[in-house]
PDB file of N, CA and C in Angstrom:
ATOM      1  N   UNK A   1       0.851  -1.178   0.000  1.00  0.00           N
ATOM      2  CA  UNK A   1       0.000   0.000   0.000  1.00  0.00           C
ATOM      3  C   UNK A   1       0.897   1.242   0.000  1.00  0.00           C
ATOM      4  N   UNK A   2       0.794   2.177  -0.894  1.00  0.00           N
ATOM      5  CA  UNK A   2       1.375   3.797  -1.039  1.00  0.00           C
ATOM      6  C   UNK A   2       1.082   3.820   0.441  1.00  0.00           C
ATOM      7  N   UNK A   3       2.094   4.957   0.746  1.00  0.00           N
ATOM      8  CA  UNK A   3       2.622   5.695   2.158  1.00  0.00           C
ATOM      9  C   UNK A   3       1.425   7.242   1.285  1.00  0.00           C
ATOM     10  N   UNK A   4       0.742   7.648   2.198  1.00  0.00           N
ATOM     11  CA  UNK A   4       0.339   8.585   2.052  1.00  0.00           C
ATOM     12  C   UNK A   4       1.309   9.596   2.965  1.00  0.00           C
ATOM     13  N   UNK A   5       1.703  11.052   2.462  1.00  0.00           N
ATOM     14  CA  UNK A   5       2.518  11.959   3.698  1.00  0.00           C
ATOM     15  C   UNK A   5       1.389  12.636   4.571  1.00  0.00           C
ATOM     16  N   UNK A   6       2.045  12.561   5.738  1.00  0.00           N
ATOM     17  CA  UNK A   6       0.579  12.902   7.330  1.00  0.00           C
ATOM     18  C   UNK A   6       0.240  14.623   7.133  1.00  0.00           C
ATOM     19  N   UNK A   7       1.913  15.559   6.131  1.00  0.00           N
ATOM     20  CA  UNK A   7       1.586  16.623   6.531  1.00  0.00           C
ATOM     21  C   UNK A   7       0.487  17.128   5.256  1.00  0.00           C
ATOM     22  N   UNK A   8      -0.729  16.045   4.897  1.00  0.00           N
ATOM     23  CA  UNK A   8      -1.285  16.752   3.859  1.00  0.00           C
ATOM     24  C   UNK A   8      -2.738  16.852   4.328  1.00  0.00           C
ATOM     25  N   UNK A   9      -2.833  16.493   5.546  1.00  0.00           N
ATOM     26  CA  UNK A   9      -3.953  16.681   6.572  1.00  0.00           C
ATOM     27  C   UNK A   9      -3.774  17.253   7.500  1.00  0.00           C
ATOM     28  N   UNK A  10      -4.794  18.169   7.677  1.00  0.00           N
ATOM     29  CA  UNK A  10      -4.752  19.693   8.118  1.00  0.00           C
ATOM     30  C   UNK A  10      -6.124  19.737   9.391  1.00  0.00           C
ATOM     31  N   UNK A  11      -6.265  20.443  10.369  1.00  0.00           N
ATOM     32  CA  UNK A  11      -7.157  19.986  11.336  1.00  0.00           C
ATOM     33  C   UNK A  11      -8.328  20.367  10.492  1.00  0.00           C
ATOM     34  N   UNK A  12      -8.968  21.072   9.532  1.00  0.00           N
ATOM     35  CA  UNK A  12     -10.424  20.681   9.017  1.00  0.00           C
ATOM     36  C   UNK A  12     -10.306  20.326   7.518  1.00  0.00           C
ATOM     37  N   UNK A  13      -9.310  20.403   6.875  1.00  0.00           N
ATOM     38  CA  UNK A  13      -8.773  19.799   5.550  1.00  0.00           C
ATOM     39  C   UNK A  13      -8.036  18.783   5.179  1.00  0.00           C
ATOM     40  N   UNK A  14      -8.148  18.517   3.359  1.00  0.00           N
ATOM     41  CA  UNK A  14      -6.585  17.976   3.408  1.00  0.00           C
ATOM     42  C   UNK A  14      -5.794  18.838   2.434  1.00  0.00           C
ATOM     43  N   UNK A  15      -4.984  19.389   2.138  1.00  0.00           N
ATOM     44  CA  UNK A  15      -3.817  19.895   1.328  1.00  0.00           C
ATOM     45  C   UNK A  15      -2.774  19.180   0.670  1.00  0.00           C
ATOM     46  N   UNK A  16      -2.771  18.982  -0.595  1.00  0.00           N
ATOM     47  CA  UNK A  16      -1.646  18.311  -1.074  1.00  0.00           C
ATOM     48  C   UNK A  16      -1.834  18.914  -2.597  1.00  0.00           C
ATOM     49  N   UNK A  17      -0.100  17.976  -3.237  1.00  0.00           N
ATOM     50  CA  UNK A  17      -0.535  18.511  -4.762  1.00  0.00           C
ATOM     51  C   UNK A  17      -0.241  17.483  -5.345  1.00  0.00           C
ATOM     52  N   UNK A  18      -0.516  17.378  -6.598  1.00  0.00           N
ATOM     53  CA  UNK A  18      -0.796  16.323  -7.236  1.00  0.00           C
ATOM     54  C   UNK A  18       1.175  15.762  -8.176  1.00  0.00           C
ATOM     55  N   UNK A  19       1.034  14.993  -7.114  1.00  0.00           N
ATOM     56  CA  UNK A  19       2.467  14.005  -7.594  1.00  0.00           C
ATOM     57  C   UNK A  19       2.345  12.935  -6.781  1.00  0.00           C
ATOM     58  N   UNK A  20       3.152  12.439  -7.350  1.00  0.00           N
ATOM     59  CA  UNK A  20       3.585  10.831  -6.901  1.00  0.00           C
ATOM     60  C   UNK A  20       4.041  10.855  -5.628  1.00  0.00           C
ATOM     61  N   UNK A  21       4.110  11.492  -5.029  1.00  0.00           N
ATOM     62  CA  UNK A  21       4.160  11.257  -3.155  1.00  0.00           C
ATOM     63  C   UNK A  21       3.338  11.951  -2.516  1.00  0.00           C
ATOM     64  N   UNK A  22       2.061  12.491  -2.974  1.00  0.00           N
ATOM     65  CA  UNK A  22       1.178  13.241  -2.240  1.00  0.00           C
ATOM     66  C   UNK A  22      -0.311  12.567  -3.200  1.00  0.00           C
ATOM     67  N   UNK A  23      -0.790  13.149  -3.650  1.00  0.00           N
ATOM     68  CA  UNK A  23      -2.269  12.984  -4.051  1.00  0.00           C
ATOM     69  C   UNK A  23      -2.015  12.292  -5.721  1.00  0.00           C
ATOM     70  N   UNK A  24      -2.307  10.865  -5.453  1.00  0.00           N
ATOM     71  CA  UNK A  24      -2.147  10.426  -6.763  1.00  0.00           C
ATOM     72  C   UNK A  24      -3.693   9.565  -6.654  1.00  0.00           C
ATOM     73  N   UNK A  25      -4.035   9.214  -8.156  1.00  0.00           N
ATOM     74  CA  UNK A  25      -5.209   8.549  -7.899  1.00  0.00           C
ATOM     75  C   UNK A  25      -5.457   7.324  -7.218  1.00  0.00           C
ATOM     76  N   UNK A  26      -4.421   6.765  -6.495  1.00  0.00           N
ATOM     77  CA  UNK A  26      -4.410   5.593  -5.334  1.00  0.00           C
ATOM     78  C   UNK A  26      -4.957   5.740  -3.860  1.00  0.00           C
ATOM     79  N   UNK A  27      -3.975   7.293  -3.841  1.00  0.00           N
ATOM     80  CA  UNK A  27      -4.069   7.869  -2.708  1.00  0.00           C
ATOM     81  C   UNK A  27      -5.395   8.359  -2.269  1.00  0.00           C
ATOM     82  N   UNK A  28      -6.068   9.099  -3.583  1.00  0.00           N
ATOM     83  CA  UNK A  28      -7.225   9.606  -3.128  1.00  0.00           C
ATOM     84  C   UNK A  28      -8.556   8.673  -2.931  1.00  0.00           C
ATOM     85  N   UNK A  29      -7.889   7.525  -3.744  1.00  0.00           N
ATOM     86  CA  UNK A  29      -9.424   6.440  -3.421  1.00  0.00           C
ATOM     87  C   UNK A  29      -8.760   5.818  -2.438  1.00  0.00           C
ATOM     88  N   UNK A  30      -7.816   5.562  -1.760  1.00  0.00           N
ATOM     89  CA  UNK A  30      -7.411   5.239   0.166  1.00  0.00           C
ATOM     90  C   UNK A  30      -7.994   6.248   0.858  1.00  0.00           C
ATOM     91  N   UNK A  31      -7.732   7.423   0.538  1.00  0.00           N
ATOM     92  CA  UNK A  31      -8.545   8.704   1.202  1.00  0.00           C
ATOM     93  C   UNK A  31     -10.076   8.827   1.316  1.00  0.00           C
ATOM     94  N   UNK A  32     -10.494   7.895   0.315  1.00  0.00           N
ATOM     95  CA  UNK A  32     -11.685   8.267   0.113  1.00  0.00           C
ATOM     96  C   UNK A  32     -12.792   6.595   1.176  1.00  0.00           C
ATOM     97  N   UNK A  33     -11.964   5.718   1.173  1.00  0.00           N
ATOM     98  CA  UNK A  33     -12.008   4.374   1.793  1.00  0.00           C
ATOM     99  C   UNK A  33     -12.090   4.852   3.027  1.00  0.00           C
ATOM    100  N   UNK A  34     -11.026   5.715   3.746  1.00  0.00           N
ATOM    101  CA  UNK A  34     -10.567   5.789   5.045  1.00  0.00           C
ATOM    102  C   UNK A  34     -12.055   6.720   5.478  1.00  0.00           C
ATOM    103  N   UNK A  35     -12.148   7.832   4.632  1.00  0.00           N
ATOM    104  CA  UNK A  35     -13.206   8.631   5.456  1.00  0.00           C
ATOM    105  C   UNK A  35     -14.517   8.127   4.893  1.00  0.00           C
ATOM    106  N   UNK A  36     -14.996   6.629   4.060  1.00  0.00           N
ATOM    107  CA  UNK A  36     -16.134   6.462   4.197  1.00  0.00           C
ATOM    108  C   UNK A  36     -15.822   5.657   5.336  1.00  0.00           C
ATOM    109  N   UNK A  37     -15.086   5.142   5.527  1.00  0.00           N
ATOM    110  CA  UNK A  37     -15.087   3.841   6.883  1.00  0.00           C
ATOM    111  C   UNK A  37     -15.663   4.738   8.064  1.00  0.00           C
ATOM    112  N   UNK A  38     -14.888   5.568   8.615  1.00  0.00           N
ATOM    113  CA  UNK A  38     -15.326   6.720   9.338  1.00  0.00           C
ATOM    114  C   UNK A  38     -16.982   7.442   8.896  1.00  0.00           C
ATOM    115  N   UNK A  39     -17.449   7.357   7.964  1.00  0.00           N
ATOM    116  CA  UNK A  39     -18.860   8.102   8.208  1.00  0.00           C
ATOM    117  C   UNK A  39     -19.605   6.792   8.217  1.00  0.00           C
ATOM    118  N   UNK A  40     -19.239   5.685   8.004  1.00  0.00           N
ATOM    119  CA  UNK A  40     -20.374   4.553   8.299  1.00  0.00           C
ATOM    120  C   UNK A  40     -20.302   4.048   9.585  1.00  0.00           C
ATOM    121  N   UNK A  41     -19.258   4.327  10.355  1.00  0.00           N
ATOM    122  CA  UNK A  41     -18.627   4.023  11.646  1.00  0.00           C
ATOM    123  C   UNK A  41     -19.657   5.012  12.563  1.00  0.00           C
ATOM    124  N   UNK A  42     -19.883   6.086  12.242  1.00  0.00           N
ATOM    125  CA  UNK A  42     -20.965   7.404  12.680  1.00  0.00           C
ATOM    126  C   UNK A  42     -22.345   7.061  12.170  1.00  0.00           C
ATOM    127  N   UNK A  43     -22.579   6.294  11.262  1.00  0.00           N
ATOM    128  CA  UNK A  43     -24.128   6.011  11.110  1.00  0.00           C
ATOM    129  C   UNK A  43     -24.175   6.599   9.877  1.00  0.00           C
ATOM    130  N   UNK A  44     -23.464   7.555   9.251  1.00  0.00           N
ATOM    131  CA  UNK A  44     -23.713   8.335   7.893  1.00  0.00           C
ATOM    132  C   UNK A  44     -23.430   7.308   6.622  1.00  0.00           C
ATOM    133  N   UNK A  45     -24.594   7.425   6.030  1.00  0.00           N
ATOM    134  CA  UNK A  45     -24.304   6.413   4.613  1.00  0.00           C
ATOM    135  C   UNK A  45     -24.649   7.215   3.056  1.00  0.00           C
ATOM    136  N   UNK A  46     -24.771   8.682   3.370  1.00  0.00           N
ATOM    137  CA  UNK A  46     -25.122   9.540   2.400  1.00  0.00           C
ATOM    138  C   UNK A  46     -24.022  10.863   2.137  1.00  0.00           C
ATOM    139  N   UNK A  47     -23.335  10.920   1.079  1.00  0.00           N
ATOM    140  CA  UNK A  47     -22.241  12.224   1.187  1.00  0.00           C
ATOM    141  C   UNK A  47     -22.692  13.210  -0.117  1.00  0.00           C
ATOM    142  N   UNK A  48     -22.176  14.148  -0.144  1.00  0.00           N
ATOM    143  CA  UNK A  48     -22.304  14.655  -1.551  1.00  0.00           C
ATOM    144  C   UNK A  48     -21.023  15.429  -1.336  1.00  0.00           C
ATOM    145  N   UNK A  49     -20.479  15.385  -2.713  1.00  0.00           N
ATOM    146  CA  UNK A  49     -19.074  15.247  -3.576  1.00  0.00           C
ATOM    147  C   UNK A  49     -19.105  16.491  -4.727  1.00  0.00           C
ATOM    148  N   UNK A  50     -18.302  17.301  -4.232  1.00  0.00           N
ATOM    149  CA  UNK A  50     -18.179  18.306  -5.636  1.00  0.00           C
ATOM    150  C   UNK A  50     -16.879  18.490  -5.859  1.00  0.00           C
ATOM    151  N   UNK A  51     -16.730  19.176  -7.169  1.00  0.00           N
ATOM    152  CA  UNK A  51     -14.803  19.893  -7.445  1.00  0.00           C
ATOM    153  C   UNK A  51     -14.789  21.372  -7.914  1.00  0.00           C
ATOM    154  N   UNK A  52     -14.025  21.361  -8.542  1.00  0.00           N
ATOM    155  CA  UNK A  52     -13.856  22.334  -9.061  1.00  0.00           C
ATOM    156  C   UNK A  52     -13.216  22.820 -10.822  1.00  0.00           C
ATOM    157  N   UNK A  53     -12.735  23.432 -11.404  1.00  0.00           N
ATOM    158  CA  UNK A  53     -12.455  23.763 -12.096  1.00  0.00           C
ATOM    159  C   UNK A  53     -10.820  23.149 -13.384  1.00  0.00           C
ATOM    160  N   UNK A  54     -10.324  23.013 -12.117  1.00  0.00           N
ATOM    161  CA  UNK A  54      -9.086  22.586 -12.300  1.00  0.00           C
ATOM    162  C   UNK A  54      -8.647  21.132 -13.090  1.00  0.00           C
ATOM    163  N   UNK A  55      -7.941  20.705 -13.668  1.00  0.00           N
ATOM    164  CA  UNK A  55      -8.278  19.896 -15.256  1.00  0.00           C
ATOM    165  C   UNK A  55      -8.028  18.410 -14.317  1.00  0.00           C
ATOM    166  N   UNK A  56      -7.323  18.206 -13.168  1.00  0.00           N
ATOM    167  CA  UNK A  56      -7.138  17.177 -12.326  1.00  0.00           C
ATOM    168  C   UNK A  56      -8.263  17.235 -11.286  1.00  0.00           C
ATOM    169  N   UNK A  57      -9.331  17.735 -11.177  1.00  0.00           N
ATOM    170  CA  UNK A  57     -10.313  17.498 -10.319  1.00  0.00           C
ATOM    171  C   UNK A  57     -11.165  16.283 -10.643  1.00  0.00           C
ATOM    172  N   UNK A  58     -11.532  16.396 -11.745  1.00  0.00           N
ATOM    173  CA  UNK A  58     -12.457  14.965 -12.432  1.00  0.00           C
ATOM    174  C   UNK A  58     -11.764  13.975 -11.947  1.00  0.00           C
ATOM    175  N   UNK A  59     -10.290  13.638 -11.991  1.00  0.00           N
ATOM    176  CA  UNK A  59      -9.416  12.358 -11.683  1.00  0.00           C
ATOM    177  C   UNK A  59     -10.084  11.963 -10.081  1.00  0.00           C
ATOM    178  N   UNK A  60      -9.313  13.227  -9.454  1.00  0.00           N
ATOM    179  CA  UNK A  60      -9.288  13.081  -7.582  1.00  0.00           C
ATOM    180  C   UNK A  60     -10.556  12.822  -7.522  1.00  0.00           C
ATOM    181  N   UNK A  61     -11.790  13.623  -7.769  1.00  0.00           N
ATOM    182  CA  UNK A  61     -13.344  13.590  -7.323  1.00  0.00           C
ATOM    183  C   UNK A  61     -13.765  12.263  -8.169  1.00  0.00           C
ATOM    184  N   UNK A  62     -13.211  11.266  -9.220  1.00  0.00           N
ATOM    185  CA  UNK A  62     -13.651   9.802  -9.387  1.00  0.00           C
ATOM    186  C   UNK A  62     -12.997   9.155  -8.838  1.00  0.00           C
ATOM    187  N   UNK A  63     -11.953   9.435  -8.145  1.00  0.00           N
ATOM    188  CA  UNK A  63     -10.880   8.048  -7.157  1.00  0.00           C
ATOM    189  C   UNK A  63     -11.751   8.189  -5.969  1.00  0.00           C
ATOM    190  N   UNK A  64     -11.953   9.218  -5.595  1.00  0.00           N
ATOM    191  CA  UNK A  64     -11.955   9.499  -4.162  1.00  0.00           C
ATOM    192  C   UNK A  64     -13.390   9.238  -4.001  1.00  0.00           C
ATOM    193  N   UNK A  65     -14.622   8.801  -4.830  1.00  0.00           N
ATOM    194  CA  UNK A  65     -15.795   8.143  -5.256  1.00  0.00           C
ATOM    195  C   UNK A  65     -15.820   7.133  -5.002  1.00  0.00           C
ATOM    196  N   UNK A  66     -14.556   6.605  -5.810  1.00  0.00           N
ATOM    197  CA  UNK A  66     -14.157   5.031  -6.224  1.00  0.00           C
ATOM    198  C   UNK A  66     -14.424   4.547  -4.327  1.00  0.00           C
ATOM    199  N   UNK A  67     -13.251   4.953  -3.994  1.00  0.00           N
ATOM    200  CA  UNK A  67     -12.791   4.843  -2.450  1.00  0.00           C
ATOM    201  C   UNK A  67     -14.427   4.846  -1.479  1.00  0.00           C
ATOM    202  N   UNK A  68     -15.462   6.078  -1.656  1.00  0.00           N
ATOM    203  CA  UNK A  68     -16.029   6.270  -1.102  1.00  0.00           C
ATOM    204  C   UNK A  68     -17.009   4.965  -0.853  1.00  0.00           C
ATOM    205  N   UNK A  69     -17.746   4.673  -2.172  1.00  0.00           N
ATOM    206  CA  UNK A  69     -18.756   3.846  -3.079  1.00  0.00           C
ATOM    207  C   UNK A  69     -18.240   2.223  -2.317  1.00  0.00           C
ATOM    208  N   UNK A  70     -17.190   2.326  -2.416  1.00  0.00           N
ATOM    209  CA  UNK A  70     -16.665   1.108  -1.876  1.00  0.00           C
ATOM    210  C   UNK A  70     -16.573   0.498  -0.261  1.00  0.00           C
ATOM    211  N   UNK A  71     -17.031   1.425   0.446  1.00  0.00           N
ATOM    212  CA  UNK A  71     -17.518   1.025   1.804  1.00  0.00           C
ATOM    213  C   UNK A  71     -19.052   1.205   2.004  1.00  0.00           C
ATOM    214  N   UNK A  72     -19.944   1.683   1.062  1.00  0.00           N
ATOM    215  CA  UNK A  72     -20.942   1.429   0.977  1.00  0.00           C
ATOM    216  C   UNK A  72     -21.380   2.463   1.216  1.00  0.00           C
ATOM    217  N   UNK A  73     -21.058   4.055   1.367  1.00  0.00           N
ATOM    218  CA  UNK A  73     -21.170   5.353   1.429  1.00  0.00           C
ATOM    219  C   UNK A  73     -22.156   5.559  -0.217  1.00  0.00           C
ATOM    220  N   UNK A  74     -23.678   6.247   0.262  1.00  0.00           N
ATOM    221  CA  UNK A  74     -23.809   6.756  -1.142  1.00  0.00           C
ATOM    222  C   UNK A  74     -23.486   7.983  -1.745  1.00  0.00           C
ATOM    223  N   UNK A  75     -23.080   7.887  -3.060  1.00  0.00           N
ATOM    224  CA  UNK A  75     -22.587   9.419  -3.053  1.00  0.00           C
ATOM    225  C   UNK A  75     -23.666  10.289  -4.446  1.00  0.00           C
ATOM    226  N   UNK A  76     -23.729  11.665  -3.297  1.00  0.00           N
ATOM    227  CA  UNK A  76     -24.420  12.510  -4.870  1.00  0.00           C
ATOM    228  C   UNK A  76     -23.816  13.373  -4.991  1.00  0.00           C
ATOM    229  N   UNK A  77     -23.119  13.545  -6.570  1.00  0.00           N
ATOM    230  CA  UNK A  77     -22.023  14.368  -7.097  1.00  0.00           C
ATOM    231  C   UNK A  77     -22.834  15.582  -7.402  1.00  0.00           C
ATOM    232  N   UNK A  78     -22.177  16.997  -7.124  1.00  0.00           N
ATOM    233  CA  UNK A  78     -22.928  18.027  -7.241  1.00  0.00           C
ATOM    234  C   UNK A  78     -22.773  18.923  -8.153  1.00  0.00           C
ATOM    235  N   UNK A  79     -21.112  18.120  -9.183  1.00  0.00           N
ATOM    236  CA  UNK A  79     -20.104  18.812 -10.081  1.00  0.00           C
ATOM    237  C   UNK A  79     -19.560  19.861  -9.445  1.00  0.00           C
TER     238      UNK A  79
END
């Protein structure tokens, strides 16, 4: 399993940039695994998911889906 780096979580965010030791599309569907585990762990089984503009958002916001979808989190994308 990729080493995700700790300093890309922030006390109400996460921050990183997109390379091979910070936010790659592995990382963000582990990211996205870890905090559905955590909202089904709380009772939450409903999220909604948006991005932004930027030409690598579509990638991160479908990994981090991928990740989500996969603990059984439903997700509604808001674009």
């Amino acid at each position: 399993m990729p080493k995700i780096k700790k300093t890309i979580f922030r006390e109400y965010d996460l921050r990183g940039r997109v390379s091979d030791d910070e936010l790659t599309k592995e990382n963000c569907k582990i990211i996205g695994v870890g905090f559905g585990s955590l909202l089904r762990k709380k009772g939450i089984d409903k999220i909604i998911v948006g991005f932004d503009a930027r030409e690598y958002s579509v990638w991160i916001k479908d990994s981090l889906i991928e990740g989500l979808v996969s603990t059984g989190v439903n997700v509604v994308e808001i674009g």
